[in-house]
N, C-alpha and C. Protein backbone atom coordinates (compact mmCIF):
# COMPACT_ATOMS: atom_id res chain seq x y z
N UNK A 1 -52.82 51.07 -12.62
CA UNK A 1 -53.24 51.87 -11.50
C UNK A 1 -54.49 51.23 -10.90
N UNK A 2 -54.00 50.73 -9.97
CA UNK A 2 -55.15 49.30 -9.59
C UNK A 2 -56.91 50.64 -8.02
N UNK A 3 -55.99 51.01 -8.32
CA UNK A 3 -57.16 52.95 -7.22
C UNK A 3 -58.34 53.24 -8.32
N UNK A 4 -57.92 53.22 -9.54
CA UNK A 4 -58.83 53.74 -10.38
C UNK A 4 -59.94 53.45 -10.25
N UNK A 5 -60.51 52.50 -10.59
CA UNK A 5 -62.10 51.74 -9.93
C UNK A 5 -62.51 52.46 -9.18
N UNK A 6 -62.01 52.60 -7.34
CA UNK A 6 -62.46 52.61 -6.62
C UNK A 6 -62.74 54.31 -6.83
N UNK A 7 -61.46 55.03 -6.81
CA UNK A 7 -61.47 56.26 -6.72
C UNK A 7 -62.64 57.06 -7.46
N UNK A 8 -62.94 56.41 -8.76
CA UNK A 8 -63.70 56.86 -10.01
C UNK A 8 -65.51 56.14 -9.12
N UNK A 9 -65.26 54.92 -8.22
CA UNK A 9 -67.00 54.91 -7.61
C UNK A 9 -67.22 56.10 -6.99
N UNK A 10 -66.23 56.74 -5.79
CA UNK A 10 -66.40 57.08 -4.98
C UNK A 10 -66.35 58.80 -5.10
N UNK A 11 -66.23 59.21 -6.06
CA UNK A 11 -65.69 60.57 -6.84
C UNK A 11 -67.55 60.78 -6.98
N UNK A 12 -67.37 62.22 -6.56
CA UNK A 12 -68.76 62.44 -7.04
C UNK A 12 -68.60 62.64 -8.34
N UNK A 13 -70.04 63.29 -8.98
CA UNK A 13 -70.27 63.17 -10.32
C UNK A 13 -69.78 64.39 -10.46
N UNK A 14 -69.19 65.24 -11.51
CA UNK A 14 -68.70 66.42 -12.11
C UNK A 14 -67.07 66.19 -10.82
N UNK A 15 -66.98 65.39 -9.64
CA UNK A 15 -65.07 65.72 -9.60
C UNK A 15 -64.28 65.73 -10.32
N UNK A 16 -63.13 65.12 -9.88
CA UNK A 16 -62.02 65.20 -10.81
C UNK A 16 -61.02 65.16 -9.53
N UNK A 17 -60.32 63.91 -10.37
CA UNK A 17 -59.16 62.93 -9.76
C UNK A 17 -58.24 63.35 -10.32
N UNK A 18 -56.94 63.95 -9.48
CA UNK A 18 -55.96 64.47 -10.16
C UNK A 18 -54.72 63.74 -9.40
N UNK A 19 -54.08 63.38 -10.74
CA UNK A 19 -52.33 62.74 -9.98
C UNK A 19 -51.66 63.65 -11.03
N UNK A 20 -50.33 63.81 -9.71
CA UNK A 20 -49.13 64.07 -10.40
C UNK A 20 -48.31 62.96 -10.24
N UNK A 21 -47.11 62.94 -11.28
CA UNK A 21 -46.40 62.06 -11.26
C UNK A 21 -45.24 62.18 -11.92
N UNK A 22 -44.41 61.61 -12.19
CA UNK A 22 -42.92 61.67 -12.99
C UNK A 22 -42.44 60.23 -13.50
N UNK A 23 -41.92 60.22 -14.01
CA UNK A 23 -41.16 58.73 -14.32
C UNK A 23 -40.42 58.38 -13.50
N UNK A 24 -40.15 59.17 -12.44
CA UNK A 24 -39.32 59.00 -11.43
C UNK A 24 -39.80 57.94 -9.96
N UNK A 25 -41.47 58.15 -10.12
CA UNK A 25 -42.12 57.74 -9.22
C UNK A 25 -42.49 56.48 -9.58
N UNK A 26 -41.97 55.86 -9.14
CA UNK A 26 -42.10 53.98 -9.18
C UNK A 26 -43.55 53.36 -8.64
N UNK A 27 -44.72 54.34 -8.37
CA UNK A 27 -45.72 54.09 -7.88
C UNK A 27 -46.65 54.47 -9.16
N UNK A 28 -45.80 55.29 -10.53
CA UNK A 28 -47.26 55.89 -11.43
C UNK A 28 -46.18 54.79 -12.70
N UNK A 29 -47.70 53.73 -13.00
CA UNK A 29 -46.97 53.32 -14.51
C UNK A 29 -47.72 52.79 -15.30
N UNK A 30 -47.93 54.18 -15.50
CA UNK A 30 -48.43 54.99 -16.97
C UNK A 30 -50.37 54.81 -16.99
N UNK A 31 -50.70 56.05 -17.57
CA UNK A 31 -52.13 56.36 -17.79
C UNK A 31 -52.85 54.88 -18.47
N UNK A 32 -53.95 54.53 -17.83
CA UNK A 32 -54.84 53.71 -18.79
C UNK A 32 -55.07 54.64 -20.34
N UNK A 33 -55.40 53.49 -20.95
CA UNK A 33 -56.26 54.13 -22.58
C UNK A 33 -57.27 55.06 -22.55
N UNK A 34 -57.91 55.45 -23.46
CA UNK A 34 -59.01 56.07 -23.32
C UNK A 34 -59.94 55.34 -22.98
N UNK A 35 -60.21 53.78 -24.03
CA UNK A 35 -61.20 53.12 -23.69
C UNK A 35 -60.99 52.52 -21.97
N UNK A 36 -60.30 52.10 -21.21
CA UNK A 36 -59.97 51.75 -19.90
C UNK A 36 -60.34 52.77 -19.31
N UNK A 37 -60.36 54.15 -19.51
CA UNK A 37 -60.71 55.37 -18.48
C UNK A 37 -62.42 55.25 -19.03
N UNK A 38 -62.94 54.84 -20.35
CA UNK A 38 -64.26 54.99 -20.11
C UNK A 38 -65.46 54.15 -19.89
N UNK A 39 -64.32 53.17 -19.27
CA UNK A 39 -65.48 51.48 -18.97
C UNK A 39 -65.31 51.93 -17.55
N UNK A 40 -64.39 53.07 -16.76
CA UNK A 40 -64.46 53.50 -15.64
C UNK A 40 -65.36 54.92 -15.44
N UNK A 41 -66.04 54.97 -16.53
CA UNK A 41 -66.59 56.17 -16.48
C UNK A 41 -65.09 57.83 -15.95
N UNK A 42 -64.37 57.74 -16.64
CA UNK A 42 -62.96 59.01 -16.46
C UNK A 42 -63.00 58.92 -17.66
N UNK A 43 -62.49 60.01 -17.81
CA UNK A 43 -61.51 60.77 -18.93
C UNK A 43 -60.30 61.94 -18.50
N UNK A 44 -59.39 62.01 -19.76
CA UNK A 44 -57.72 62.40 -19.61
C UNK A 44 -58.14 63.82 -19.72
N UNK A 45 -58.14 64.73 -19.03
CA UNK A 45 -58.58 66.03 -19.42
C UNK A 45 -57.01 66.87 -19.01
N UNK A 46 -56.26 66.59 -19.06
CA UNK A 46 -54.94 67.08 -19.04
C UNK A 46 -53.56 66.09 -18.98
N UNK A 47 -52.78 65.86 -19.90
CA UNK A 47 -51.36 65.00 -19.64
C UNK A 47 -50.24 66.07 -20.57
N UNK A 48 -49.24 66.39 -19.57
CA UNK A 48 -48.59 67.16 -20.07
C UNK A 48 -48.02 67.55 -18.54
N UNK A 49 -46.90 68.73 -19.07
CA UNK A 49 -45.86 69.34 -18.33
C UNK A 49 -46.67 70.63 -17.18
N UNK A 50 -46.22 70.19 -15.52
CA UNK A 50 -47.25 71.10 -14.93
C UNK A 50 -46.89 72.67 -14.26
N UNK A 51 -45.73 72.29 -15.15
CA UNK A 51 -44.69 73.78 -15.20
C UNK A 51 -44.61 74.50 -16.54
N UNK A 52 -44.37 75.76 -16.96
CA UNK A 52 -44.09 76.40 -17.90
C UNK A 52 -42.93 77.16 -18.40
């Protein structure tokens, strides 16, 4: 996810960057690590199903 960088400069401090996605979507492939989300300063604060 080559956005991350930028999205994560430009995000104020306390936002929060939210994607949805599916396997279906040929544009999402697949979450960075933890350590990759925290040399970007992010973290995973939800991955899971956004239905119940």
């Amino acid at each position: 996810m080559d956005y991350f960088p930028e999205a994560a400069r430009i995000t104020k401090k306390g936002g929060e960057i939210v994607i949805n996605g599916t396997s279906n979507n040929k544009y999402l492939r697949g979450i960075p690590n933890e350590t990759e989300l925290a040399r970007m300063g992010l973290r995973l604060k939800y991955n899971g199903s956004l239905t119940d």
